[in-house]
Protein backbone atom coordinates (compact mmCIF):
# COMPACT_ATOMS: atom_id res chain seq x y z
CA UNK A 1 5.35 -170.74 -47.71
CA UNK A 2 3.35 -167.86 -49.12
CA UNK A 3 1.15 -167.77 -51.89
CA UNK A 4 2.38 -166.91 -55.18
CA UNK A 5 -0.56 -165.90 -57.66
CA UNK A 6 1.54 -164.19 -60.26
CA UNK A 7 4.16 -166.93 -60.97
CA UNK A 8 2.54 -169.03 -64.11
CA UNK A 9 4.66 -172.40 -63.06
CA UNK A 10 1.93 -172.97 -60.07
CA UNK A 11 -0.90 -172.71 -62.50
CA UNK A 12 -2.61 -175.67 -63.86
CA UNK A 13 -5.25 -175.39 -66.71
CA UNK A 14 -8.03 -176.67 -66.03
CA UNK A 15 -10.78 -175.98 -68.54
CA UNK A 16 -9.99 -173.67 -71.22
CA UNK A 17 -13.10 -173.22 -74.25
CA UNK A 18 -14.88 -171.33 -76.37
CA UNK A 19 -18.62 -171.60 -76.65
CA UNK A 20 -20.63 -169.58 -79.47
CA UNK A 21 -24.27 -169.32 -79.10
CA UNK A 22 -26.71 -170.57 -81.83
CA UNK A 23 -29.59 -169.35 -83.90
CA UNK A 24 -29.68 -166.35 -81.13
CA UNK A 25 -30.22 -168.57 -78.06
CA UNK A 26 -28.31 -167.91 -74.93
CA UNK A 27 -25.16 -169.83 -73.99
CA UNK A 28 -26.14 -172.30 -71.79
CA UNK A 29 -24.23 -172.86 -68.58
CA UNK A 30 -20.75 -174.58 -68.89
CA UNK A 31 -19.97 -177.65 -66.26
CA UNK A 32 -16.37 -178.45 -66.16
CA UNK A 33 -16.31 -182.57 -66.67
CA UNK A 34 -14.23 -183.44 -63.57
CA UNK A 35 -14.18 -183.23 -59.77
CA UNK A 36 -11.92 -180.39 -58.58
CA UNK A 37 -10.35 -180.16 -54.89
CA UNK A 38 -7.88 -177.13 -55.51
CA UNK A 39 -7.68 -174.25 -53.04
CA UNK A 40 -7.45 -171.33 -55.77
CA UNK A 41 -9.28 -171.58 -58.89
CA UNK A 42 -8.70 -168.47 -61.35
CA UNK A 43 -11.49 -168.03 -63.54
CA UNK A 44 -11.59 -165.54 -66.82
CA UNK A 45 -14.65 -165.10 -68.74
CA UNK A 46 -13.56 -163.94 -71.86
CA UNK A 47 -16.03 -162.34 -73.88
CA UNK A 48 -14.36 -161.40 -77.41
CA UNK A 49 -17.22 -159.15 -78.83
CA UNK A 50 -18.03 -157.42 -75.48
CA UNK A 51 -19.61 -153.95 -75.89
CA UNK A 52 -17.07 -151.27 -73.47
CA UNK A 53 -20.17 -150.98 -71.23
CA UNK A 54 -20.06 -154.82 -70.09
CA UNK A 55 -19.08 -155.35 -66.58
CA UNK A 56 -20.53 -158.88 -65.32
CA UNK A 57 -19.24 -162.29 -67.34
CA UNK A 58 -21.15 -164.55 -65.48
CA UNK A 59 -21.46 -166.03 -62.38
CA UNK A 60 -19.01 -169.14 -61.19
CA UNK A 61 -20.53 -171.92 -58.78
CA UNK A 62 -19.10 -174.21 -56.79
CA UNK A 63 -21.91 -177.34 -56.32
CA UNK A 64 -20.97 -179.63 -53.44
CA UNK A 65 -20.30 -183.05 -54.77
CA UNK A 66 -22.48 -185.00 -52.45
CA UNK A 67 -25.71 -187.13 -53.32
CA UNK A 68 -27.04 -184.16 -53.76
CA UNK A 69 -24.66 -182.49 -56.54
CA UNK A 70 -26.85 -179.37 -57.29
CA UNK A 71 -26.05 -178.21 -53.82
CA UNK A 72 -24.67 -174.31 -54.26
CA UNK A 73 -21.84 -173.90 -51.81
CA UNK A 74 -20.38 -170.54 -53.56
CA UNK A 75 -21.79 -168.38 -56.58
CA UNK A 76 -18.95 -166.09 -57.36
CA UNK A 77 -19.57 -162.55 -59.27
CA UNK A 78 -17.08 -162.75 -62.50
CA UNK A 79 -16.04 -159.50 -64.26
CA UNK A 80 -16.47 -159.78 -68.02
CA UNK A 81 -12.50 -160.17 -69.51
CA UNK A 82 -10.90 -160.20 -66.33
CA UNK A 83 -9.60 -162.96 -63.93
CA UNK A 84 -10.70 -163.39 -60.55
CA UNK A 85 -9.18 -165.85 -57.79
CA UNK A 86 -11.88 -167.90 -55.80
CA UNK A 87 -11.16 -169.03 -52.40
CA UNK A 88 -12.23 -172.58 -51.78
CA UNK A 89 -13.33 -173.08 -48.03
CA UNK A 90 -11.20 -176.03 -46.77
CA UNK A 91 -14.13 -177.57 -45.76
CA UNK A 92 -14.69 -178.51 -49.25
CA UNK A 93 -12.78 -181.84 -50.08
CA UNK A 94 -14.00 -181.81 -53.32
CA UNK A 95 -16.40 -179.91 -55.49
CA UNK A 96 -17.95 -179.69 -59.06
CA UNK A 97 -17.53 -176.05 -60.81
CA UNK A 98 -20.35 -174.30 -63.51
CA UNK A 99 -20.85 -171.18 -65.05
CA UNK A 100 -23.49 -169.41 -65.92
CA UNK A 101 -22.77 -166.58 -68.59
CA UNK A 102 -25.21 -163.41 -69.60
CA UNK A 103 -28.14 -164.24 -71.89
CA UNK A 104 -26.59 -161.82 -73.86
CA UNK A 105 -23.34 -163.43 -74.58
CA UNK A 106 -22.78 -164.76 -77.77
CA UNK A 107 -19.79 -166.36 -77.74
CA UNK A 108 -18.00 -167.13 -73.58
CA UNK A 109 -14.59 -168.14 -74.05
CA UNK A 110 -14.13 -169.96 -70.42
CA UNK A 111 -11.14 -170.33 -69.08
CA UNK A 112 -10.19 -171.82 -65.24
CA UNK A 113 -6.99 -172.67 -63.65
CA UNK A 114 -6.23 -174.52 -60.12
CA UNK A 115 -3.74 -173.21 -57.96
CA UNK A 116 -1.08 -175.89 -57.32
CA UNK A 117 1.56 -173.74 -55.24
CA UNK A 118 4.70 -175.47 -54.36
C-alpha cells in the first residue's frame, strides 16, 4: 500500500508543547520522554513571534538508543513554521528524538507526529 502523508487518520501525536524562554536565556533543547520506532515522524517548529526573515526552526536529531544514547544517527534541518517529514532508516529499531531550537527563539512551540499508515 502506498504512503498517505496528507490523510490526518494515520497521524499520531506524539509530542505537542510550547516552551517560552526565561529572563532572556535561550530555549534549551527539547527531548521527547519516550522511545520512538515510527518510520515517518512530521516535525513543525512553530515559532509564534517569528520575524518574516526567519527561515531555520531548529535542528531535529535522532540519538540511537544504545548504551551509548547521545549517539547522532540523523540531525535534520527544520524550517521555522513549517512541517517537514523525516525518513527513519529501517535500520533503526528504535530511537530517542531532540531538538535543538535558535538561541534566538523565545518561545518554540514543538510539535511531532509518527506516521502509523494503515
Amino acid at each position: 500500500m502506498a504512503v498517505n502523508f496528507a490523510n490526518p487518520l494515520y497521524w499520531i501525536a506524539l509530542y505537542d508543547s510550547l516552551t517560552t524562554g526565561v529572563g532572556g536565556n535561550p530555549i534549551a533543547p527539547v527531548t521527547l520522554p519516550n522511545e520512538l520506532s515510527y518510520r515517518f515522524l512530521r516535525v513543525t517548529a512553530n515559532a509564534p513571534n517569528a520575524k518574516p526573515t526567519w527561515r531555520w526552526g531548529g535542528y531535529c536529531i535522532l540519538k540511537v538508543n544504545e548504551s551509548n544514547p547521545q549517539v547522532q544517527v540523523i540531525r535534520l534541518f527544520c524550517p521555522v513554521n513549517t512541517p517537514v517529514i523525516l525518513i527513519v532508516p529501517d535500520y533503526l529499531v528504535s530511537y530517542r528524538v531532540s531538538f535543538e531550537p535558535p538561541r534566538w527563539f523565545d518561545e518554540l512551540d514543538l510539535k511531532v507526529d509518527g506516521y502509523t499508515g494503515q
